[in-house]
C-alpha atoms as a PDB file:
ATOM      1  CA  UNK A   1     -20.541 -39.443  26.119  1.00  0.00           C
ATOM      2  CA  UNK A   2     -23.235 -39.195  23.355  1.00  0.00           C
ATOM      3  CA  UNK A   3     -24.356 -41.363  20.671  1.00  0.00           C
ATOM      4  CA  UNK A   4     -22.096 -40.603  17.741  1.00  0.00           C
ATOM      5  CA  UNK A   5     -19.349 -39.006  19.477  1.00  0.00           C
ATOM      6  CA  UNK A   6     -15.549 -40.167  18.730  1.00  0.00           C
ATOM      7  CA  UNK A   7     -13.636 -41.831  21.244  1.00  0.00           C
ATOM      8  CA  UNK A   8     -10.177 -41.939  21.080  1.00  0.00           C
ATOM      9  CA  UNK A   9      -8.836 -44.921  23.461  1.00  0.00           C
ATOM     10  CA  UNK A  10      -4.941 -44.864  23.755  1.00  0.00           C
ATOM     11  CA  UNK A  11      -4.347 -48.117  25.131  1.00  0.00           C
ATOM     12  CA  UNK A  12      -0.980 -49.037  26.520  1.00  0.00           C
ATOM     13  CA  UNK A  13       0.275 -53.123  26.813  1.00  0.00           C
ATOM     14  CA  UNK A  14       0.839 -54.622  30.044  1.00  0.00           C
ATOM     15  CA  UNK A  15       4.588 -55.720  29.120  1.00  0.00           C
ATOM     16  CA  UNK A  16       6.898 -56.890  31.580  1.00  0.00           C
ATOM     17  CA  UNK A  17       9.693 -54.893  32.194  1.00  0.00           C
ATOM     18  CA  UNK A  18       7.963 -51.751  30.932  1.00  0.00           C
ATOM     19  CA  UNK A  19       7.464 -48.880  33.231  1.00  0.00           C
ATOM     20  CA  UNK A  20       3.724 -46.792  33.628  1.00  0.00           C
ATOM     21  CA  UNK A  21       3.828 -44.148  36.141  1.00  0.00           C
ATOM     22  CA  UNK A  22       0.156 -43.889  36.891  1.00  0.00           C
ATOM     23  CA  UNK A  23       0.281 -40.803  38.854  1.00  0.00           C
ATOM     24  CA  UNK A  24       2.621 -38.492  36.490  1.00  0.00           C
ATOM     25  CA  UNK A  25      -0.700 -39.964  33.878  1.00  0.00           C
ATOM     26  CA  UNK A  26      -3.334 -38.570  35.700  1.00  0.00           C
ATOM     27  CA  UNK A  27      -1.767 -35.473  37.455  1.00  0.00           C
ATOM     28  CA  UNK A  28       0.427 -33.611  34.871  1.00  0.00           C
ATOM     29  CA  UNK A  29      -0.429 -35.488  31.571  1.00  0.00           C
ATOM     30  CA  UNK A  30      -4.310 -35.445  31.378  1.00  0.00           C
ATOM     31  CA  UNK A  31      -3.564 -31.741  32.219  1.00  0.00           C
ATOM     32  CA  UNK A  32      -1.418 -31.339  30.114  1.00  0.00           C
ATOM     33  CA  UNK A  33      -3.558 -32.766  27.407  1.00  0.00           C
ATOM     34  CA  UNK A  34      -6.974 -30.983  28.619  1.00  0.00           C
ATOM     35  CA  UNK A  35      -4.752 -27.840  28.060  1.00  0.00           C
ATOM     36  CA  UNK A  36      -3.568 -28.197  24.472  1.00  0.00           C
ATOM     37  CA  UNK A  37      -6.894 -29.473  23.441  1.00  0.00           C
ATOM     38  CA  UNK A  38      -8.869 -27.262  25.014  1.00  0.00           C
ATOM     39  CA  UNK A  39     -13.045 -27.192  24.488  1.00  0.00           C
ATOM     40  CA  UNK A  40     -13.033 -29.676  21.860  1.00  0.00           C
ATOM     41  CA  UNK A  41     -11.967 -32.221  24.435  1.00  0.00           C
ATOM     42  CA  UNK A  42     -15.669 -33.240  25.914  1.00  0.00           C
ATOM     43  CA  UNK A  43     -14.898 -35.853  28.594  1.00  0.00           C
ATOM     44  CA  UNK A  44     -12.221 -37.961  29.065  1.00  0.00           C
ATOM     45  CA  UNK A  45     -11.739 -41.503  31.494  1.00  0.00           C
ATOM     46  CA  UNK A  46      -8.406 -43.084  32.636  1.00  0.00           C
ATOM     47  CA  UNK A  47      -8.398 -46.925  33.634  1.00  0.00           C
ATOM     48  CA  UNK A  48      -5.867 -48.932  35.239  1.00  0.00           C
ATOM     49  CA  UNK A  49      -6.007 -52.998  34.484  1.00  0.00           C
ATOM     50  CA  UNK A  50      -6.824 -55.109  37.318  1.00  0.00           C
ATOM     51  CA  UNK A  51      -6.693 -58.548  35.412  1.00  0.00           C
ATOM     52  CA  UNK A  52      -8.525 -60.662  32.447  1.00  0.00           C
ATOM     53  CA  UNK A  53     -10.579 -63.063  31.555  1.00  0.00           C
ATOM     54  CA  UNK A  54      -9.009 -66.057  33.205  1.00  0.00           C
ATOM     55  CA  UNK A  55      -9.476 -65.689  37.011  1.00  0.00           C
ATOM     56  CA  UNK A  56      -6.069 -64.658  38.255  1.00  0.00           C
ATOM     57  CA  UNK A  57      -4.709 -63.344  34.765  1.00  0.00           C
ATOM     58  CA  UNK A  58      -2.628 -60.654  34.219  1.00  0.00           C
ATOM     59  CA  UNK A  59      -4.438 -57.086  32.613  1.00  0.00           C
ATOM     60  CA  UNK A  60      -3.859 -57.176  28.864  1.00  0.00           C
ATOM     61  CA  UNK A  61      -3.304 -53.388  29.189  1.00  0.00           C
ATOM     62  CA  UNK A  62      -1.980 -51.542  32.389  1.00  0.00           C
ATOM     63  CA  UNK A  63      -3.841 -48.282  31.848  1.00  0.00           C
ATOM     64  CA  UNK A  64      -6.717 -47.229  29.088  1.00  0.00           C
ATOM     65  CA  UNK A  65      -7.174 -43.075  28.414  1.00  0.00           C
ATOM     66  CA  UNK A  66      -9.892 -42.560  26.490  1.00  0.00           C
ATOM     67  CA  UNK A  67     -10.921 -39.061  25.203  1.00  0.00           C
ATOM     68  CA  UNK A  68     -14.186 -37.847  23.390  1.00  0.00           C
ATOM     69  CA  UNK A  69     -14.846 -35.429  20.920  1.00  0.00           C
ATOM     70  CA  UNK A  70     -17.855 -34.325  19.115  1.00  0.00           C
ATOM     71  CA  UNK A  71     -16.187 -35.752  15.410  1.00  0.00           C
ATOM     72  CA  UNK A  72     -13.235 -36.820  13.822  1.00  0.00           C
ATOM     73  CA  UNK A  73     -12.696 -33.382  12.753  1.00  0.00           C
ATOM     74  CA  UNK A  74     -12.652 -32.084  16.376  1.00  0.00           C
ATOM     75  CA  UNK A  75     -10.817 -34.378  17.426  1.00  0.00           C
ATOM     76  CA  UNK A  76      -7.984 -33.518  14.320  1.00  0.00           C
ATOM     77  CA  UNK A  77      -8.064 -29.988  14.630  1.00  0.00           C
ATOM     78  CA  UNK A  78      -7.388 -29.874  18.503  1.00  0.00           C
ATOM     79  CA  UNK A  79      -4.886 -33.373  18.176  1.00  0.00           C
ATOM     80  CA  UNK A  80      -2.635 -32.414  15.291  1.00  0.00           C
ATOM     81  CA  UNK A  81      -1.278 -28.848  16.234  1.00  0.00           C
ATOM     82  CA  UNK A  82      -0.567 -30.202  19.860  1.00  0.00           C
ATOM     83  CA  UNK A  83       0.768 -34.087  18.964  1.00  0.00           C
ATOM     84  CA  UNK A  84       4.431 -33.010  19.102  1.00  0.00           C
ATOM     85  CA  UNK A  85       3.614 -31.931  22.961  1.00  0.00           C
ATOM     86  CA  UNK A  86       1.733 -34.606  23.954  1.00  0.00           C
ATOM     87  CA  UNK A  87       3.515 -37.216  22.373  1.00  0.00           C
ATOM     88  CA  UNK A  88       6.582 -35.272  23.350  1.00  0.00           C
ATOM     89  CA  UNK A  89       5.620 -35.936  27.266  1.00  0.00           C
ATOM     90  CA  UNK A  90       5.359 -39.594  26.909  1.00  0.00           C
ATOM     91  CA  UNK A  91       8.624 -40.370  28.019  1.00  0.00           C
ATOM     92  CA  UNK A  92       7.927 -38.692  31.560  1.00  0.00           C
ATOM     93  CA  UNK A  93       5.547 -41.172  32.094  1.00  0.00           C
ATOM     94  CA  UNK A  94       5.929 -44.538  30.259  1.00  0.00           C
ATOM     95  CA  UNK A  95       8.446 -47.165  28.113  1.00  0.00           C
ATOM     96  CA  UNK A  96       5.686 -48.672  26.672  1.00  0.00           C
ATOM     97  CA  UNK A  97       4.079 -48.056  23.093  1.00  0.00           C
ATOM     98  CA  UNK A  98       0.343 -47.526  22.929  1.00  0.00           C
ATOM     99  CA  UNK A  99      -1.983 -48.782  20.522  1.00  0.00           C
ATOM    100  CA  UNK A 100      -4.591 -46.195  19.359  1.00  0.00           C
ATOM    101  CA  UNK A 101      -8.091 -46.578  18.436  1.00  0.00           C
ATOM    102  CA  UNK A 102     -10.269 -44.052  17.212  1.00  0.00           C
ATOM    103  CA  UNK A 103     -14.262 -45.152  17.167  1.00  0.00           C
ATOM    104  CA  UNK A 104     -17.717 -44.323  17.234  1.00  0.00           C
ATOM    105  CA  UNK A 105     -20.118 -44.307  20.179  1.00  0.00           C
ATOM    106  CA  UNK A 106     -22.832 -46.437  19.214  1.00  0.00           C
ATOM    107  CA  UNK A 107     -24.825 -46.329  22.261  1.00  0.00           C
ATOM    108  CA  UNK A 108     -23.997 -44.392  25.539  1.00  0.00           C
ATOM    109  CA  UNK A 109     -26.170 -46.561  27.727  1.00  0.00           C
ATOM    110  CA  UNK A 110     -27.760 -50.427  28.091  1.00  0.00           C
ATOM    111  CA  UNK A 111     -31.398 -50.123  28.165  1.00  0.00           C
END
């Protein structure tokens, strides 16, 4: 990731009694996704949520995908013909409803 790229983070709540199947996520959905948004997707991370703050506390989220684009514009061209499928493939994978972010990389590294 470069300074000034856009990060999209879809970030999905560690609720109880929600299910995330972390496996379908990274095999056939990040595929899936890599697909439909083909070269104006420029790197994208998964995370899975180990715990918080407090020592012993439950993750506030249970998984974090984050994709990068070069803009907003990218990242709308590539996202909006394809949101019906991607969206649409949700259900194969979770019950839970993500929040979405959609910001700026500042800085890329801590000097």
């Amino acid at each position: 990731m470069n300074k000034g790229m856009i990060k999209v983070s879809v970030m999905y709540p560690n609720v109880e009694g929600k299910h995330f199947n972390m496996e379908y996520y990274i095999s056939s959905h990040l595929t899936l996704a890599k697909q439909l948004l083909g070269s104006a997707l420029k790197g994208a991370t998964v995370e899975k949520g180990l715990g918080s703050a407090k020592p012993g506390g439950i993750a506030p989220f249970i998984a974090i995908g984050n994709m990068y684009f070069d803009s907003i514009e990218d990242f709308e061209k590539a996202f909006n013909p394809n949101a019906g499928k991607i969206i649409g493939d949700m259900h194969n994978f979770t019950t839970i409803q993500p929040d979405i972010q959609i910001s700026e990389v500042i800085i890329s590294e801590l000097n």
